[in-house]
C-alpha atoms as a PDB file:
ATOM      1  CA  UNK A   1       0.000   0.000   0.000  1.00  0.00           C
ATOM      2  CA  UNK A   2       1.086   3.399  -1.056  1.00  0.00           C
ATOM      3  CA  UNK A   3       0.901   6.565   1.053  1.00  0.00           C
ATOM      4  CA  UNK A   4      -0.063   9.363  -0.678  1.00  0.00           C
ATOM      5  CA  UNK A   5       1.587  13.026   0.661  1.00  0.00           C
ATOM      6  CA  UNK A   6      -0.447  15.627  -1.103  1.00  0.00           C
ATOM      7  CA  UNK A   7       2.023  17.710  -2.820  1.00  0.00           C
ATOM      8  CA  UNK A   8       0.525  21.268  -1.089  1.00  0.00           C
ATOM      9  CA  UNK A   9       1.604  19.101   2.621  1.00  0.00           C
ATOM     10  CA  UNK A  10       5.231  18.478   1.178  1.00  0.00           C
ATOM     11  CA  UNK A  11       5.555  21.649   0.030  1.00  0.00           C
ATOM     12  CA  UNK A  12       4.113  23.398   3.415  1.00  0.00           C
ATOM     13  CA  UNK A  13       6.547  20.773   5.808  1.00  0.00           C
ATOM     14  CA  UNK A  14       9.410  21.693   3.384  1.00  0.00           C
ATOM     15  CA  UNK A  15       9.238  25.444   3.423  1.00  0.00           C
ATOM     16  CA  UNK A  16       8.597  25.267   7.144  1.00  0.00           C
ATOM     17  CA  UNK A  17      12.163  23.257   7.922  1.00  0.00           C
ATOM     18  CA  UNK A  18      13.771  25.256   5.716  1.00  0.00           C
ATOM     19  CA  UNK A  19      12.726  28.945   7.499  1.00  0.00           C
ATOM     20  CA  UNK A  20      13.362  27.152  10.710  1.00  0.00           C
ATOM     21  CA  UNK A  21      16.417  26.328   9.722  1.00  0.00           C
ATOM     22  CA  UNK A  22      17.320  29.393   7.829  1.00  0.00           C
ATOM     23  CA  UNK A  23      15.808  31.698  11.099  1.00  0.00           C
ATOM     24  CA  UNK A  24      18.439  29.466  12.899  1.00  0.00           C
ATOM     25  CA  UNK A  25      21.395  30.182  10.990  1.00  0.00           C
ATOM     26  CA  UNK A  26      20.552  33.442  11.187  1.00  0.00           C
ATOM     27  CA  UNK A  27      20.508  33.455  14.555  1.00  0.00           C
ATOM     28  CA  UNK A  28      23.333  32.126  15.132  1.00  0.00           C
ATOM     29  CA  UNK A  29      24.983  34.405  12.849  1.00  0.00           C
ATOM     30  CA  UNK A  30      23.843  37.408  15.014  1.00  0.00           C
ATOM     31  CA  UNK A  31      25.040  35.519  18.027  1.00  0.00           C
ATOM     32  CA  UNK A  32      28.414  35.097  16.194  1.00  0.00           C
ATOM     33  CA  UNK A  33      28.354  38.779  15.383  1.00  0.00           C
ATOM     34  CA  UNK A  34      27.572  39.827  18.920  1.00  0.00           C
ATOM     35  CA  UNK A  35      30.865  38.154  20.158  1.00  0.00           C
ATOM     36  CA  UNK A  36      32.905  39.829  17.456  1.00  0.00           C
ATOM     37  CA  UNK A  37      31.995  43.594  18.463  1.00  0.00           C
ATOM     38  CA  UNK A  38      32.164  42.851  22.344  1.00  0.00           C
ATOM     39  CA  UNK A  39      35.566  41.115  22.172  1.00  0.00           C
ATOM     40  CA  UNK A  40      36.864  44.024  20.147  1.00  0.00           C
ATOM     41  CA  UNK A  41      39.137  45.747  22.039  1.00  0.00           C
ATOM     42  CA  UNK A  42      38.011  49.844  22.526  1.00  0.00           C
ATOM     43  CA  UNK A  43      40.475  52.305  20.787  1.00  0.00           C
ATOM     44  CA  UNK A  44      43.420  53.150  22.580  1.00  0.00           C
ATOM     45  CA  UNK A  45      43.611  57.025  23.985  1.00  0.00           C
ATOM     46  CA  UNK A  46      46.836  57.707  22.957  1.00  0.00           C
ATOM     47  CA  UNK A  47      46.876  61.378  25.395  1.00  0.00           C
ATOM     48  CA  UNK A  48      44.872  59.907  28.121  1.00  0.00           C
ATOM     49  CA  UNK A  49      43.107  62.954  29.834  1.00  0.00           C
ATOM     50  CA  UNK A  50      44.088  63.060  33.967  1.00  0.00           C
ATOM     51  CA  UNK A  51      44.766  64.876  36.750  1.00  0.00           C
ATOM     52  CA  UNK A  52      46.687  65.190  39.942  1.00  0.00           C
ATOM     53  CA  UNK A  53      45.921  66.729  43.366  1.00  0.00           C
ATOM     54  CA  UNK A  54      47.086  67.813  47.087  1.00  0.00           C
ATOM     55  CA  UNK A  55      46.301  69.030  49.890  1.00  0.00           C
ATOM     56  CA  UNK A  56      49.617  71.009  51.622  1.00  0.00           C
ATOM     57  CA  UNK A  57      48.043  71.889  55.091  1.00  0.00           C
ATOM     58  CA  UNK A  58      44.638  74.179  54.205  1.00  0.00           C
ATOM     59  CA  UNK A  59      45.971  74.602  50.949  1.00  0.00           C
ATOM     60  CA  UNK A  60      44.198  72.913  47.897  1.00  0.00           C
ATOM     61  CA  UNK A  61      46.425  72.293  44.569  1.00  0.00           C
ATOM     62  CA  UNK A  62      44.949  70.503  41.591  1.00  0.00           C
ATOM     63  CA  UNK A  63      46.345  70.165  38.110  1.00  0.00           C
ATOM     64  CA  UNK A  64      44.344  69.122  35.420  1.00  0.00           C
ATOM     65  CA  UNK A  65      46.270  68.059  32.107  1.00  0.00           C
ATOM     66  CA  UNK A  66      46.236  65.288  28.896  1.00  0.00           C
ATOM     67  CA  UNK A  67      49.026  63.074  29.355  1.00  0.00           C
ATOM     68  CA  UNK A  68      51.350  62.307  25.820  1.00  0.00           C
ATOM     69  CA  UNK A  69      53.006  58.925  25.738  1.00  0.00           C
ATOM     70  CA  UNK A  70      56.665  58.881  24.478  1.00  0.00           C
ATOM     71  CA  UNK A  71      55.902  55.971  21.916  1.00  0.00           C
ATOM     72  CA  UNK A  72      59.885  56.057  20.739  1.00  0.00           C
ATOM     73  CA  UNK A  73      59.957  59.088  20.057  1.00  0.00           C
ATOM     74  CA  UNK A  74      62.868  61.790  20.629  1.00  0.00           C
ATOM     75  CA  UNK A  75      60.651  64.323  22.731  1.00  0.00           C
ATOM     76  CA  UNK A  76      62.505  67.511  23.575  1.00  0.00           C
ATOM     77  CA  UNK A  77      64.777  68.887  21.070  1.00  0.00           C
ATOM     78  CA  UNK A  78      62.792  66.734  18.276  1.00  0.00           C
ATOM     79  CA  UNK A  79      58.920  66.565  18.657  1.00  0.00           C
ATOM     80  CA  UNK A  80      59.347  69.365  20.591  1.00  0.00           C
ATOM     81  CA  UNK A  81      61.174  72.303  19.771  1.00  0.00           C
ATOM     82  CA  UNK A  82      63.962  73.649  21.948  1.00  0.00           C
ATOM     83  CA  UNK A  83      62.976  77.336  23.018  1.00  0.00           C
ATOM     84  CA  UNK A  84      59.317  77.731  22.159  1.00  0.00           C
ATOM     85  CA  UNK A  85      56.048  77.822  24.277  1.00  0.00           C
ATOM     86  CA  UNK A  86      54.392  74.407  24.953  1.00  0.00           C
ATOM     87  CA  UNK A  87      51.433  74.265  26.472  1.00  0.00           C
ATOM     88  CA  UNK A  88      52.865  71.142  28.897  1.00  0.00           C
ATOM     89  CA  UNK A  89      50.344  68.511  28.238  1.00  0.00           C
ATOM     90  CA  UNK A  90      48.528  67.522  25.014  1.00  0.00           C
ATOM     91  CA  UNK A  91      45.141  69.153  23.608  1.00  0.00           C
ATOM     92  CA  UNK A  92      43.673  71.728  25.674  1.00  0.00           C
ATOM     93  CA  UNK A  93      46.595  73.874  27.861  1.00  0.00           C
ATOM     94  CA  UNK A  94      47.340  72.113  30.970  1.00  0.00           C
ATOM     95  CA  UNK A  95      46.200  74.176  34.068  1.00  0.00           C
ATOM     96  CA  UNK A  96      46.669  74.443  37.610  1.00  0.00           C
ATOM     97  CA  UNK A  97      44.700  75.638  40.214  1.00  0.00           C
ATOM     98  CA  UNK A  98      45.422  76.797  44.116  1.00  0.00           C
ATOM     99  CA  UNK A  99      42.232  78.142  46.847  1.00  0.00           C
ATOM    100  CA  UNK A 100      45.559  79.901  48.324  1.00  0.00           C
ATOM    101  CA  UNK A 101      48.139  82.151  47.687  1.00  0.00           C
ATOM    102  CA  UNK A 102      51.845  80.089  46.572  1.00  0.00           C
ATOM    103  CA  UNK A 103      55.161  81.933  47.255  1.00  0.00           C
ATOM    104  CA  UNK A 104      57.670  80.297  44.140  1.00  0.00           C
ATOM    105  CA  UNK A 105      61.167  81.444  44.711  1.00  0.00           C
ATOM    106  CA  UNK A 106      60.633  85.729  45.843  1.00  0.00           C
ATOM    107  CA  UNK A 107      57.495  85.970  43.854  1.00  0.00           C
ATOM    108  CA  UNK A 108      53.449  85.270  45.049  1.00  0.00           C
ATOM    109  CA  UNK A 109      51.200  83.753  42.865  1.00  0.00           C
ATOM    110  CA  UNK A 110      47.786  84.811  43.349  1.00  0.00           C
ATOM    111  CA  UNK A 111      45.009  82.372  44.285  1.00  0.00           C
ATOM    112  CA  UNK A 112      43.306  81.039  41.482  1.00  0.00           C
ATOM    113  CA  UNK A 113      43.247  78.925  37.934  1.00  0.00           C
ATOM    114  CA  UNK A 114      45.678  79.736  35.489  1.00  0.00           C
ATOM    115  CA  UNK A 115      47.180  77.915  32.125  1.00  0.00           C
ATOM    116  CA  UNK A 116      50.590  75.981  32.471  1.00  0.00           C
ATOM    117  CA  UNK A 117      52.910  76.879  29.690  1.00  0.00           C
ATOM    118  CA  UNK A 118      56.897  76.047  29.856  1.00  0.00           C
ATOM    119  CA  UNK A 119      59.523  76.690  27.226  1.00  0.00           C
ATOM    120  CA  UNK A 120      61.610  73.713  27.428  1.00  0.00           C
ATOM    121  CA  UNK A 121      65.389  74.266  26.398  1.00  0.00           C
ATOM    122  CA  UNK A 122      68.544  71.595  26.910  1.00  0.00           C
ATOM    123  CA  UNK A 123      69.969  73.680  29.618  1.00  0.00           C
ATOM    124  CA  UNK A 124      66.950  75.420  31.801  1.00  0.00           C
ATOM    125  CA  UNK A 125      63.532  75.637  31.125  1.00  0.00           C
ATOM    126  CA  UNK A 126      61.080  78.464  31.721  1.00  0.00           C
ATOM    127  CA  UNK A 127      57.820  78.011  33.899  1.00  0.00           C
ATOM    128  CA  UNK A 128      54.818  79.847  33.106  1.00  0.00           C
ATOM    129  CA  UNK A 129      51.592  80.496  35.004  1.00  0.00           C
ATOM    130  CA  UNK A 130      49.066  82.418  32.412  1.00  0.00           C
ATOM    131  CA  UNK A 131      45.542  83.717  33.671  1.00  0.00           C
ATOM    132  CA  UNK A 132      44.089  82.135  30.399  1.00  0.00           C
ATOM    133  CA  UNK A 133      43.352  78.630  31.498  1.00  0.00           C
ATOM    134  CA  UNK A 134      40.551  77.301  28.972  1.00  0.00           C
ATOM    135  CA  UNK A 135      42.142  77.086  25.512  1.00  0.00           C
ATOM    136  CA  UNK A 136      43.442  74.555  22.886  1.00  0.00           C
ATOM    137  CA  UNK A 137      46.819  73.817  23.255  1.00  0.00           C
ATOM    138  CA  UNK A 138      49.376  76.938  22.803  1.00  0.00           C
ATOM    139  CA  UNK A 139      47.224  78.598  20.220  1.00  0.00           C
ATOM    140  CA  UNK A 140      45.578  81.782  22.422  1.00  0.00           C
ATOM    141  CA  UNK A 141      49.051  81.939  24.146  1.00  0.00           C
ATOM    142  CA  UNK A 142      49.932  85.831  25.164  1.00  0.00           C
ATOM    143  CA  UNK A 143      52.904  86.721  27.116  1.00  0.00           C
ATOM    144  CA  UNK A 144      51.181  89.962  28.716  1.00  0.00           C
ATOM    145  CA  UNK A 145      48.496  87.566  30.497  1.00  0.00           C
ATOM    146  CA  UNK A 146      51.425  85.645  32.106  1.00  0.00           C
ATOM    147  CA  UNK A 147      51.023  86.315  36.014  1.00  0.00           C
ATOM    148  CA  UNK A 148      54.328  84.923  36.933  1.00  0.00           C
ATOM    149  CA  UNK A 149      57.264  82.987  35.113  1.00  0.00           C
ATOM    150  CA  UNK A 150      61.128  81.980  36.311  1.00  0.00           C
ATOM    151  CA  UNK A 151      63.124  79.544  35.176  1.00  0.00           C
ATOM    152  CA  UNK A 152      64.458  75.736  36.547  1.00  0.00           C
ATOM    153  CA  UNK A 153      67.089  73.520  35.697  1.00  0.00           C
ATOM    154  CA  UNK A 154      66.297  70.314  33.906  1.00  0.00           C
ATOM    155  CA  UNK A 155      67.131  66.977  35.229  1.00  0.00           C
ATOM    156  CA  UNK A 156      67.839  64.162  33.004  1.00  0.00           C
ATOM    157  CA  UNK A 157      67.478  60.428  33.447  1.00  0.00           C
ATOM    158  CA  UNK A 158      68.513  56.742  32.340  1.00  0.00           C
ATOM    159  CA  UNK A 159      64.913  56.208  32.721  1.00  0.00           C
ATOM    160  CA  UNK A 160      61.745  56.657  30.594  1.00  0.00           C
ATOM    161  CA  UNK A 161      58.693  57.994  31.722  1.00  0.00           C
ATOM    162  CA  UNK A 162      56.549  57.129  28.714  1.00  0.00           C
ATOM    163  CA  UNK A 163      53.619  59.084  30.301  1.00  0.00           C
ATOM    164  CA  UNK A 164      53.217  62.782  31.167  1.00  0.00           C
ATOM    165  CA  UNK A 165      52.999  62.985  34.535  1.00  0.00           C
ATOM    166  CA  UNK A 166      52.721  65.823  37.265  1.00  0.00           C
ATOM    167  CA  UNK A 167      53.377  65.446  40.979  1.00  0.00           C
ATOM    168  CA  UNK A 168      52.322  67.504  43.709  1.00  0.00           C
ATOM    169  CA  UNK A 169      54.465  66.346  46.689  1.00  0.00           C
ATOM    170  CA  UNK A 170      53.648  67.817  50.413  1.00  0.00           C
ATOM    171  CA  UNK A 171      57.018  68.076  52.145  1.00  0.00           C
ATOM    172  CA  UNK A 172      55.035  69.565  55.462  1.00  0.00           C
ATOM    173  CA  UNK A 173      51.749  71.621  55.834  1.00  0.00           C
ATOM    174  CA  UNK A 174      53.682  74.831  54.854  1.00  0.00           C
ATOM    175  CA  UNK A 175      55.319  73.550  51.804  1.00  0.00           C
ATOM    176  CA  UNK A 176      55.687  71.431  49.223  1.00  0.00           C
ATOM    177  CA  UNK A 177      56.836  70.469  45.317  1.00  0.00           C
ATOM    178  CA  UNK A 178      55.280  70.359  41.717  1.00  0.00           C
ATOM    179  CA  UNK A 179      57.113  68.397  39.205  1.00  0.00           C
ATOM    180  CA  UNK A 180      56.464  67.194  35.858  1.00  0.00           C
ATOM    181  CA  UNK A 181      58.049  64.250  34.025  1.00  0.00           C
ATOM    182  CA  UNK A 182      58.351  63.192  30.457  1.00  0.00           C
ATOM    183  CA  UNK A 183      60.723  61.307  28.185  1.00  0.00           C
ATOM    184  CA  UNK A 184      64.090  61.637  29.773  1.00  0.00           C
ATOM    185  CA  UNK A 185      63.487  64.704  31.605  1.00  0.00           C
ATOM    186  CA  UNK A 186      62.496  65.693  34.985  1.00  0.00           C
ATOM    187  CA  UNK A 187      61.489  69.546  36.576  1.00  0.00           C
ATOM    188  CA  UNK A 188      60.483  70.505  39.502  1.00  0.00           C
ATOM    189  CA  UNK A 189      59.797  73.765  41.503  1.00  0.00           C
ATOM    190  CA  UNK A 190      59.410  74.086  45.057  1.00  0.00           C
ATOM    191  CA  UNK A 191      56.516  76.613  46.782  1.00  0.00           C
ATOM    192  CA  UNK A 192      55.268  77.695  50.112  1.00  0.00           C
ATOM    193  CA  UNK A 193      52.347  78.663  51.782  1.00  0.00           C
ATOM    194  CA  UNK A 194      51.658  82.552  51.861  1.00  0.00           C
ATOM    195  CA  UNK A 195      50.678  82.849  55.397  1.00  0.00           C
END
């Protein structure tokens, strides 16, 4: 005895495997898909933005900067320029901010938020504190809104730092020391309390 499948059945039971098995691979392939964007691994920030900050006795210091990486490069003297204004960080202008007045060397600087420029040279380097803070890199740089500069010696090292990085260190609750480090190259400046 024969069995007779009407043809409409067959067709129906054959187009129903083959969605279910088509909305299968698909899913699977979405699945697949998923996996492949979560595993990839998020864009590196090559200037990671940061910041640093200290309290010296009643005295508040916070320094807000992006932080270059080396990446075997010859920093000062070759991405950087001997003897011109560099705005000590990457992007915006690194700045630095005190809720009390600093004495630096003979000189005050005022309470406040200013921009942190240097000019980097082999032999001494130039500090600046500018009362513009908030702007891109070195590019609204004026010398007249500089509120106090003076210059440091440079010290080198064996060792790489491969990231900017600033320091504020508290040596007692009247004084302390802000340094930065890059590349080869270490400065530092000392300040006190104005009380």
């Amino acid at each position: 005895m024969r069995l007779h499948i009407p043809f409409s059945l067959l067709l129906c039971t054959l187009l129903f495997v083959s969605c279910k098995q088509e909305k299968k691979e698909t899913k699977t392939i979405i699945e697949q898909s998923k996996t492949k964007i979560s595993t990839k691994s998020p864009k590196k920030v090559l200037s990671p933005h940061t910041s640093t900050m200290e309290m010296v006795g009643d005295t508040h210091i916070h320094i807000d900067y992006s932080s270059p990486g080396v990446r075997d490069r010859i920093v000062f003297g070759g991405l950087l320029s001997y003897d011109q204004v560099w705005q000590a960080g990457a992007h915006k202008a690194t700045w630095i901010e005190t809720n009390k007045d600093l004495i630096i060397g003979s000189k005050v600087l005022p309470a406040g938020k200013y921009g942190f420029f240097t000019i980097p040279s082999k032999n001494e380097w130039v500090l600046i504190f500018n009362s513009n803070w908030d702007q891109h890199g070195k590019d609204e740089y004026d010398e007249k809104d500089d509120v106090l500069r003076f210059k440091v010696l440079p010290r080198v090292s064996d060792k790489i730092t491969e990231h900017l990085e600033y320091k504020v260190d508290k040596i007692n609750d009247k004084e302390g020391t802000i340094s930065l480090a890059w590349e080869k190259v270490l400065v530092s400046f000392n300040f006190k309390l104005n009380q």
